[in-house]
C-alpha atoms as a PDB file:
ATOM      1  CA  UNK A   1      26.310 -54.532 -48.242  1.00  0.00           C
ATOM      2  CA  UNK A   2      26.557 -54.842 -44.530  1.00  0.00           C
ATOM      3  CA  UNK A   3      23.133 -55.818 -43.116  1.00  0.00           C
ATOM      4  CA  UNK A   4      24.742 -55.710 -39.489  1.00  0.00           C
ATOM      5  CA  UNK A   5      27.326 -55.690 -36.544  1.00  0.00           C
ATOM      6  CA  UNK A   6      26.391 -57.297 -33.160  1.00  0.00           C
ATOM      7  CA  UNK A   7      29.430 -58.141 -30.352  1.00  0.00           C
ATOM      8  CA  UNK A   8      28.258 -61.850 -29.351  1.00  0.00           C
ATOM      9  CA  UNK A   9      28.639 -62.897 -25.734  1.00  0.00           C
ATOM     10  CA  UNK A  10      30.014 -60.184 -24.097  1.00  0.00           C
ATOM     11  CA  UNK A  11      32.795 -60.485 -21.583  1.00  0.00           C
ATOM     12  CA  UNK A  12      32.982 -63.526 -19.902  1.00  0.00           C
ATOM     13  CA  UNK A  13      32.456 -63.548 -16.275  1.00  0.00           C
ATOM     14  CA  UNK A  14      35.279 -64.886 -13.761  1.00  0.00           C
ATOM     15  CA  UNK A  15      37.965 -62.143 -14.403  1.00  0.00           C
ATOM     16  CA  UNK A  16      37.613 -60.685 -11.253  1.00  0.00           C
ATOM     17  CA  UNK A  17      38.175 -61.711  -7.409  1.00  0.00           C
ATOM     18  CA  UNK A  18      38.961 -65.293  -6.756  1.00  0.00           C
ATOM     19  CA  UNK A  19      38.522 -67.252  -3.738  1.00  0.00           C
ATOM     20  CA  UNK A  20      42.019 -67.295  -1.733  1.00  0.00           C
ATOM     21  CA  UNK A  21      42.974 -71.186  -2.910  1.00  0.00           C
ATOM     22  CA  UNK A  22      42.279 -69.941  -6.697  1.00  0.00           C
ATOM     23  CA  UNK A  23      44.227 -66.454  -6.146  1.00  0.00           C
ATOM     24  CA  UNK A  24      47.834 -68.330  -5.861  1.00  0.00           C
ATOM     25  CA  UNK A  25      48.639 -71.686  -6.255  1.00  0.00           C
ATOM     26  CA  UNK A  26      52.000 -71.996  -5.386  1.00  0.00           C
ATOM     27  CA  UNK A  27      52.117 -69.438  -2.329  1.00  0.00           C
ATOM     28  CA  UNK A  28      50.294 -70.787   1.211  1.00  0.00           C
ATOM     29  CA  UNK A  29      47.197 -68.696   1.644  1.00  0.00           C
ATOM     30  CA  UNK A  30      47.791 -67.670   5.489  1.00  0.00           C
ATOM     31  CA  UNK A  31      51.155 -65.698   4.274  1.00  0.00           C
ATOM     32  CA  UNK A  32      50.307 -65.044   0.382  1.00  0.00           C
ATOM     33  CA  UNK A  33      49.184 -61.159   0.846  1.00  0.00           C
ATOM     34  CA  UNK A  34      52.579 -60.605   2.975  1.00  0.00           C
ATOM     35  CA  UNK A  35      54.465 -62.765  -0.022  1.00  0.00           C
ATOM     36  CA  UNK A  36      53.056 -60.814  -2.584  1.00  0.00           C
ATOM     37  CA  UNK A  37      53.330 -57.499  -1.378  1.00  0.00           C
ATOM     38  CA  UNK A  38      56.536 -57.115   0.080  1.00  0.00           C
ATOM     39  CA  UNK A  39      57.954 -58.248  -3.459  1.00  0.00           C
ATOM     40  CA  UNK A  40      56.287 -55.484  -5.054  1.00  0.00           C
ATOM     41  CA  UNK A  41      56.766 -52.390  -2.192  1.00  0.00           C
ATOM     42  CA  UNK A  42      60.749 -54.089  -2.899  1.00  0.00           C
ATOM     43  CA  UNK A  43      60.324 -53.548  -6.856  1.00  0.00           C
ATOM     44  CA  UNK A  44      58.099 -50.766  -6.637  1.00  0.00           C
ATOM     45  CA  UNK A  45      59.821 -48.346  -9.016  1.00  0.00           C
ATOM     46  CA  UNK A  46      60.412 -50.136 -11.744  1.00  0.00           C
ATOM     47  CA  UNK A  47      56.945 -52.375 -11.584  1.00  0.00           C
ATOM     48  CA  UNK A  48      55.265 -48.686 -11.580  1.00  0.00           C
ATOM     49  CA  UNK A  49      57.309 -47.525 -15.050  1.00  0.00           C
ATOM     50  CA  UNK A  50      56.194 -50.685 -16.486  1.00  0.00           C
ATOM     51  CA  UNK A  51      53.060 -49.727 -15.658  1.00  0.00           C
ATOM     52  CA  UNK A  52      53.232 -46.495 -17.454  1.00  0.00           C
ATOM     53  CA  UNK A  53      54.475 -48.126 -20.421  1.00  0.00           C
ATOM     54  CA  UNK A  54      51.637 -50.831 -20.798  1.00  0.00           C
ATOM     55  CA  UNK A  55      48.862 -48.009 -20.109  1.00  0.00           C
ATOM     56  CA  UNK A  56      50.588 -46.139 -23.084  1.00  0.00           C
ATOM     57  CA  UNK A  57      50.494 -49.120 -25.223  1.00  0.00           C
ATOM     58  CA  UNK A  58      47.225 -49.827 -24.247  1.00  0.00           C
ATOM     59  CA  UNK A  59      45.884 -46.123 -25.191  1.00  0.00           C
ATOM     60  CA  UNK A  60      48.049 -46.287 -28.347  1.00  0.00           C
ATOM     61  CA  UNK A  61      45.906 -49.988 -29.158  1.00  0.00           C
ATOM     62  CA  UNK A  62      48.502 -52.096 -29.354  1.00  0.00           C
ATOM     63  CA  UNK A  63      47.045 -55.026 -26.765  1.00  0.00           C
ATOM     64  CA  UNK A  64      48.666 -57.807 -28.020  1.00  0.00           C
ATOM     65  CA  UNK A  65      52.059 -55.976 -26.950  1.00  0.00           C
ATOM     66  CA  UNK A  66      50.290 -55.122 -23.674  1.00  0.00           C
ATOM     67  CA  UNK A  67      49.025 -59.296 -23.197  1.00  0.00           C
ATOM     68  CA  UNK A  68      52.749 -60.656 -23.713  1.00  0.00           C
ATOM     69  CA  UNK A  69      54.507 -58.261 -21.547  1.00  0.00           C
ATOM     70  CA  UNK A  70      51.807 -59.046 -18.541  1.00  0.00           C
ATOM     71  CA  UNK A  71      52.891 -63.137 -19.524  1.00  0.00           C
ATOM     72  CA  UNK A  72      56.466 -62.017 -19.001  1.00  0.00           C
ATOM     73  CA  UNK A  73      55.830 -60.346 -15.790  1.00  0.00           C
ATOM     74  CA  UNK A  74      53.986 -63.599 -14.921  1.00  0.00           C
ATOM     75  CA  UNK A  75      56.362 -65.529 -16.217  1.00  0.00           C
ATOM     76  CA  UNK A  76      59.314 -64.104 -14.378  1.00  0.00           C
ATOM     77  CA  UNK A  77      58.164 -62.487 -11.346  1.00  0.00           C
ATOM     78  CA  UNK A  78      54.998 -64.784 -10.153  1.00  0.00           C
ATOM     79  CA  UNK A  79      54.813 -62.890  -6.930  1.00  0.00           C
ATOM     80  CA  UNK A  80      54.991 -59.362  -8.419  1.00  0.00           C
ATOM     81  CA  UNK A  81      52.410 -60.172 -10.776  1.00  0.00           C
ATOM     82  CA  UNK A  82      50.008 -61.431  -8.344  1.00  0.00           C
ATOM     83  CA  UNK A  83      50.289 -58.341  -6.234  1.00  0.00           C
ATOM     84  CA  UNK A  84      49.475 -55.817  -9.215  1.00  0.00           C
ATOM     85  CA  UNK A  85      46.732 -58.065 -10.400  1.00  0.00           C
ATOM     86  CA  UNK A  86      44.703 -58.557  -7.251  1.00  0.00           C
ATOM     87  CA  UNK A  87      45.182 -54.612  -6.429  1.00  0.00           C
ATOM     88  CA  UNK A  88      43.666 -54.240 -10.011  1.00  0.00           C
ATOM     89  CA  UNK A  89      40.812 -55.689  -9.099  1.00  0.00           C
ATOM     90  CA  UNK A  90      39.957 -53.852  -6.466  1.00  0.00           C
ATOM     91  CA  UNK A  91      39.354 -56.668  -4.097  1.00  0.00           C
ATOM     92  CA  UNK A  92      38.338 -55.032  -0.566  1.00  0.00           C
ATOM     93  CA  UNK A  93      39.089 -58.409   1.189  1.00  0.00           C
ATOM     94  CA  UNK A  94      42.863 -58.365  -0.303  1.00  0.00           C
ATOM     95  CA  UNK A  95      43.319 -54.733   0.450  1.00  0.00           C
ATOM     96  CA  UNK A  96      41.881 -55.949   4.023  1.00  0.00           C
ATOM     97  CA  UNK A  97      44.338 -58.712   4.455  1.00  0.00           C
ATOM     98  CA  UNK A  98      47.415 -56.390   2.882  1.00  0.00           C
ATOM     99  CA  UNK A  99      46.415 -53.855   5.835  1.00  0.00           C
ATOM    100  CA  UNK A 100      46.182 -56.829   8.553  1.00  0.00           C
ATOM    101  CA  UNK A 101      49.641 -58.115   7.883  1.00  0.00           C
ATOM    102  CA  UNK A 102      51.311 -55.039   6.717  1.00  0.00           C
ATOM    103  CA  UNK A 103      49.788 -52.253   8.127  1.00  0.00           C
ATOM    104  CA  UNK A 104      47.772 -49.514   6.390  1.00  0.00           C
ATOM    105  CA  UNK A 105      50.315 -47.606   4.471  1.00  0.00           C
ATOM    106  CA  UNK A 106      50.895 -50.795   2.273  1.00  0.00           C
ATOM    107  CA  UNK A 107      47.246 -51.384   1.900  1.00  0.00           C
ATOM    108  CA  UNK A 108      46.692 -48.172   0.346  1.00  0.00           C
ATOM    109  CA  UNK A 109      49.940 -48.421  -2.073  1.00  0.00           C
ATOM    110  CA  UNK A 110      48.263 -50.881  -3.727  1.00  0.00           C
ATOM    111  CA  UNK A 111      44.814 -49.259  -3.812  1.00  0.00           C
ATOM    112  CA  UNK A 112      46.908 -46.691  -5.772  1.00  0.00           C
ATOM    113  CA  UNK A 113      47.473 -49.247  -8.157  1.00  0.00           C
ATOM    114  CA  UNK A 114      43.552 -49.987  -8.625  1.00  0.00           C
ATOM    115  CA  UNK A 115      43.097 -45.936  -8.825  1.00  0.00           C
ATOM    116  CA  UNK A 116      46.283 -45.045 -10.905  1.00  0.00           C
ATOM    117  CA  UNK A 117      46.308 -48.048 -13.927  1.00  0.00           C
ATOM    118  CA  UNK A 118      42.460 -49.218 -14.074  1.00  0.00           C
ATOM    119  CA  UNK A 119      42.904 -49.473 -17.587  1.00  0.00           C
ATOM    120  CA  UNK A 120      45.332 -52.344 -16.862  1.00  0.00           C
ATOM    121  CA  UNK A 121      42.438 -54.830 -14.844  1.00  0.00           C
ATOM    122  CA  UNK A 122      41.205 -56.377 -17.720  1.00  0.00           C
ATOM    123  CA  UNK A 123      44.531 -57.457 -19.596  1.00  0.00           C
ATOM    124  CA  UNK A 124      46.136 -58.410 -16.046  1.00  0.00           C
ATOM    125  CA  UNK A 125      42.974 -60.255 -15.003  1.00  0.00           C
ATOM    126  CA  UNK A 126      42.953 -62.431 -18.493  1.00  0.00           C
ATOM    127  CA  UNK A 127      46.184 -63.551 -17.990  1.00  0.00           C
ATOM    128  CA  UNK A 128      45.674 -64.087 -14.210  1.00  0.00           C
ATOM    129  CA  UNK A 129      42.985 -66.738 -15.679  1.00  0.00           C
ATOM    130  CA  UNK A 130      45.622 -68.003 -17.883  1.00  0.00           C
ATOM    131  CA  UNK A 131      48.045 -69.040 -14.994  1.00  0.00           C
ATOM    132  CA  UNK A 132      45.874 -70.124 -12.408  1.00  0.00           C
ATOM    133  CA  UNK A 133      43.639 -71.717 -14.533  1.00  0.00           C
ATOM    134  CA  UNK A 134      45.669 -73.081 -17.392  1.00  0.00           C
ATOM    135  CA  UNK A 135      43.790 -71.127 -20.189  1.00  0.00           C
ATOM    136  CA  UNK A 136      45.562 -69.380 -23.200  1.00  0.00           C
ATOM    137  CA  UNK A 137      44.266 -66.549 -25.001  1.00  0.00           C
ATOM    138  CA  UNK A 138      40.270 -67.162 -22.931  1.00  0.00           C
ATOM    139  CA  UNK A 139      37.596 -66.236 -25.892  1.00  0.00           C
ATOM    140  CA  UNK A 140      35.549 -63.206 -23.270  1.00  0.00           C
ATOM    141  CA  UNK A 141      33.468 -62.170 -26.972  1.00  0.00           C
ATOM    142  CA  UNK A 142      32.588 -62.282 -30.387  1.00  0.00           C
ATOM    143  CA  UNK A 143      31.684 -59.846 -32.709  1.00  0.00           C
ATOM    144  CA  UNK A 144      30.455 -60.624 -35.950  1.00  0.00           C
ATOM    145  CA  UNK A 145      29.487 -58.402 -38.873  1.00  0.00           C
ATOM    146  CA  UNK A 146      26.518 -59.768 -41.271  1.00  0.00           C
ATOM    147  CA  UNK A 147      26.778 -59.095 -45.589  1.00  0.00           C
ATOM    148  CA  UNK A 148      25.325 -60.408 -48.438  1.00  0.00           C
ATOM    149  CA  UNK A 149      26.796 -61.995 -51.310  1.00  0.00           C
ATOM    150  CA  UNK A 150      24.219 -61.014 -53.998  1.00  0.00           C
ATOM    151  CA  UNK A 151      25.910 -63.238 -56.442  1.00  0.00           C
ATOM    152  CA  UNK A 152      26.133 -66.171 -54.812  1.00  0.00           C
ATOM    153  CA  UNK A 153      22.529 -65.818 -53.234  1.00  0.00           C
ATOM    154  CA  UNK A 154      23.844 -65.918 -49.546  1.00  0.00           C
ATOM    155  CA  UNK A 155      24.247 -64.475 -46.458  1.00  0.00           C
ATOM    156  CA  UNK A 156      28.090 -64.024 -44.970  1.00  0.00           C
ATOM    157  CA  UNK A 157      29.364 -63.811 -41.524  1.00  0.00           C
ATOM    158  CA  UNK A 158      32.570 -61.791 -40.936  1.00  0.00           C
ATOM    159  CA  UNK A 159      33.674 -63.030 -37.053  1.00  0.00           C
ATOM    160  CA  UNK A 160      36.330 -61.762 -34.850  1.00  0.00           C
ATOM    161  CA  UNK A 161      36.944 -63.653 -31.265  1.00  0.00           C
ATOM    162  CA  UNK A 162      38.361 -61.641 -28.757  1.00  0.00           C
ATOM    163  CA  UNK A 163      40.260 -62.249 -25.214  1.00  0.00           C
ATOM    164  CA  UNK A 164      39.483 -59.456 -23.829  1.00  0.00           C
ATOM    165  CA  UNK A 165      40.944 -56.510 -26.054  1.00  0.00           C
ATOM    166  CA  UNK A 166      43.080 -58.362 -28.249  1.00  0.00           C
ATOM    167  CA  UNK A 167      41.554 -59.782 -31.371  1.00  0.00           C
ATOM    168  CA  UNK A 168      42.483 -63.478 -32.086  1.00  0.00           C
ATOM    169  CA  UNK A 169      41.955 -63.761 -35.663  1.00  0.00           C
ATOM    170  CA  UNK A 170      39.197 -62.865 -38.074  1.00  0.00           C
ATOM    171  CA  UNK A 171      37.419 -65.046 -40.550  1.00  0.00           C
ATOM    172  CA  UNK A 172      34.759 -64.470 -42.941  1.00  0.00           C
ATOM    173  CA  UNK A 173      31.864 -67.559 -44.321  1.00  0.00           C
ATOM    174  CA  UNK A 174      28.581 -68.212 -45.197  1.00  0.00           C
ATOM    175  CA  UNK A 175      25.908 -69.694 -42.576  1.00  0.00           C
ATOM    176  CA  UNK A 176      26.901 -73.263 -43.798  1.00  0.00           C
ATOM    177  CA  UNK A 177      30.691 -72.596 -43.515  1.00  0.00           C
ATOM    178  CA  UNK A 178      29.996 -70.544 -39.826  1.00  0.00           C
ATOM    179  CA  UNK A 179      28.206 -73.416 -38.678  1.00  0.00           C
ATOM    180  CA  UNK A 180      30.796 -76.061 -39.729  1.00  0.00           C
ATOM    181  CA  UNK A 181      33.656 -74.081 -37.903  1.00  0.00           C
ATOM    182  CA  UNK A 182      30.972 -74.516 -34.648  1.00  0.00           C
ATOM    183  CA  UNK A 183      30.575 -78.169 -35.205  1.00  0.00           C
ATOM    184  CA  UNK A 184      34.084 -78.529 -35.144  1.00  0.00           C
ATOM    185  CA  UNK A 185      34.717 -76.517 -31.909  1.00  0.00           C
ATOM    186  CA  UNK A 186      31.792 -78.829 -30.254  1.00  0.00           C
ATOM    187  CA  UNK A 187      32.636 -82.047 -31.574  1.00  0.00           C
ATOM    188  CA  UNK A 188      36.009 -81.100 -29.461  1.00  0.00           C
ATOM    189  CA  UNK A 189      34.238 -80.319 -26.893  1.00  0.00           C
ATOM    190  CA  UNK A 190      32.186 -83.707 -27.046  1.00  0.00           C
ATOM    191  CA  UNK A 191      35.714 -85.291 -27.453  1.00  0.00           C
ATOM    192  CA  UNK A 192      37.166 -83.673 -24.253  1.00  0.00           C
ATOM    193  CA  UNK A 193      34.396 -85.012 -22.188  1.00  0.00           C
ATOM    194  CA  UNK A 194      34.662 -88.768 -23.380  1.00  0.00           C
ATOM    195  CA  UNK A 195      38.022 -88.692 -22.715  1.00  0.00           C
ATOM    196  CA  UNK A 196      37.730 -87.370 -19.459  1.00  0.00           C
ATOM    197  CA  UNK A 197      35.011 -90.007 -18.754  1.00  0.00           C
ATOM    198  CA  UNK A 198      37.239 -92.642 -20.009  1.00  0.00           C
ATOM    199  CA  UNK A 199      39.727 -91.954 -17.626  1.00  0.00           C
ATOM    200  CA  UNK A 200      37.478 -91.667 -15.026  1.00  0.00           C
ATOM    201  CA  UNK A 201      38.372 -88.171 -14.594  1.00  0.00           C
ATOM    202  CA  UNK A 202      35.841 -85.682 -12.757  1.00  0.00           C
ATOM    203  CA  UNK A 203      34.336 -82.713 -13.958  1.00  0.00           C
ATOM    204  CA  UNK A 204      33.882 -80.052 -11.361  1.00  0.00           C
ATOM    205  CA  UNK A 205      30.112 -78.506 -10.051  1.00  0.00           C
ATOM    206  CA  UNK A 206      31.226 -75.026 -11.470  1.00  0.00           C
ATOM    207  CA  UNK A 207      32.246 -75.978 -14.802  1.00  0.00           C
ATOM    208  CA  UNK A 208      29.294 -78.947 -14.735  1.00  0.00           C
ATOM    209  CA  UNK A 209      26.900 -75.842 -14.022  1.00  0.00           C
ATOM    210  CA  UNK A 210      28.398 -73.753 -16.559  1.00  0.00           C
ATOM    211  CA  UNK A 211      28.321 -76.247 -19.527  1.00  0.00           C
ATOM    212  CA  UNK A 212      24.841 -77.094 -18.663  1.00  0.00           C
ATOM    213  CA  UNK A 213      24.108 -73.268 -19.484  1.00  0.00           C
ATOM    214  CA  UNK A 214      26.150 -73.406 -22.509  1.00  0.00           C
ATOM    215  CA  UNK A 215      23.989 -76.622 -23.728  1.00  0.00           C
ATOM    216  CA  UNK A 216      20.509 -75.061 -23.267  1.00  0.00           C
ATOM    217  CA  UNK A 217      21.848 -71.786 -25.105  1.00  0.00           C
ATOM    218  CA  UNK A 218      22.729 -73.915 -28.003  1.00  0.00           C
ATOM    219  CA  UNK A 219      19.911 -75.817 -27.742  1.00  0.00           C
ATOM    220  CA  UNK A 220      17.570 -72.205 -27.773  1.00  0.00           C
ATOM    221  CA  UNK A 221      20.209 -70.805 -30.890  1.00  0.00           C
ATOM    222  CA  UNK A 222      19.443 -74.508 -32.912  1.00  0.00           C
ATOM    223  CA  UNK A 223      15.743 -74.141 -32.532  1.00  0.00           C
ATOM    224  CA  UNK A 224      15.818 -70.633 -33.678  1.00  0.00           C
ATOM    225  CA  UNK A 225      18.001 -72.195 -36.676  1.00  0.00           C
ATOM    226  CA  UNK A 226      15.598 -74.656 -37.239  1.00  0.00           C
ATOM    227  CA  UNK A 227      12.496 -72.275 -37.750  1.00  0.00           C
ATOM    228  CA  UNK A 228      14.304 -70.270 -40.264  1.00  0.00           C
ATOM    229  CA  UNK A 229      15.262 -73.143 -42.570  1.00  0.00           C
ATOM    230  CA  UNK A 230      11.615 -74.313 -42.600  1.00  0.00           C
ATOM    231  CA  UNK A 231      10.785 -70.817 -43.265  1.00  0.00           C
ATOM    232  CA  UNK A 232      13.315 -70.847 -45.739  1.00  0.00           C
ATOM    233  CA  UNK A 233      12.186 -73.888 -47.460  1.00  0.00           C
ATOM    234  CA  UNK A 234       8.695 -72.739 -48.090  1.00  0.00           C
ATOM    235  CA  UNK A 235      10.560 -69.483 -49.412  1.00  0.00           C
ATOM    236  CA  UNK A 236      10.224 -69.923 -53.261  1.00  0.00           C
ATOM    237  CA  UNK A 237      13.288 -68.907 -54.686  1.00  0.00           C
ATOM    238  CA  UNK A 238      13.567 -66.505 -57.404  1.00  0.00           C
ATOM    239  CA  UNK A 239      15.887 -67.231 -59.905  1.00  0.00           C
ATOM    240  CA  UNK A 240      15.344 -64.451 -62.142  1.00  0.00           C
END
């Protein structure tokens, strides 16, 4: 019987406007929005029936169709990819700089964009994350469904991740077996950092900031964790 449904985390922040270094790596900021652009105005045509065709997949559900053609515009045409991206996100200061080094006609092309496909700004701006930030397949949510196994006397925990709207995989486990998958996905974590620490690697303010966040939620979730197993303990349990 399902006791609930709850989507976990919402979507994670840092999809949206970048500063200008994190934008485009390999392009030099002072001439990236002329770069960019006059790529796309040159492959406008076919980059807008594209377009069309990942809207209509996206409307007909299939995202994971949707994420792998964005990685193969990415993949082939950096520049392109870029262009519709930031115009997808509706950046003011990147329609500003468009219009400063091309002129106004090719600022408001690309507002078009933003206007025309705003269905498209989440799927371009997870894989935007995934090439300028070397991520694959960024976990923005969870949702989980709770049911009870009246035979085996437990709760159960069906669990979907999600980048953005394509849904990585779905598993299904009791508090215990929920928990270990978690212990194994921060003993990683754990491991990460001593490496990094052995090789006297840094670890940037932001993501410093960040994980410091992510440790007191945890900490908040255990203690939470904790109360109910005492409760639990001083449960008697009927076995009849």
């Amino acid at each position: 019987m399902a006791a609930g449904r709850a989507c976990i985390g919402g979507p994670r922040q840092g999809f949206g406007p970048r500063t200008r270094a994190d934008r485009m790596d390999d392009v030099e900021s002072d001439d990236m929005p002329r770069v960019l652009v006059e790529e796309f105005l040159a492959r406008e045509e076919g980059t807008r029936a594209l377009l069309d065709q990942l809207e209509r997949l996206t409307l007909e559900g299939d995202h994971e169709a949707v994420r792998e053609r964005i990685r193969d515009l990415a993949d082939h045409n950096r520049n392109v990819f870029y262009a519709v991206a930031l115009s997808l996100t509706g950046s003011k200061q990147f329609y500003g700089d468009v219009e400063a080094q091309l002129g106004v006609e090719a600022a408001d092309v690309l507002r078009d964009l933003g206007e025309t496909y705003p269905a498209l700004a989440e799927p371009f701006g997870v894989v935007r994350t995934e090439q300028t930030r070397d991520r694959h397949n960024p976990v923005t949510e969870l949702e989980a469904q709770t049911t009870y196994v009246a035979e085996e006397e437990v709760p159960a925990v069906r669990y979907t991740p999600k980048s953005g709207a394509v849904e990585l995989f779905t598993g299904k486990g009791s508090p215990e077996e929920v928990l270990q998958f978690a212990s194994y996905l921060v003993q990683a974590t754990t491991d990460s950092l001593d490496s990094a620490m052995d090789r006297d690697y840094s670890v940037n303010t932001e993501e410093l900031s960040a994980l410091i966040d992510r440790q007191e939620e945890l900490e908040g979730e255990l203690d939470q964790l904790r109360d109910q197993i005492d409760e639990l303990r001083r449960t008697p349990v009927d076995r009849e």
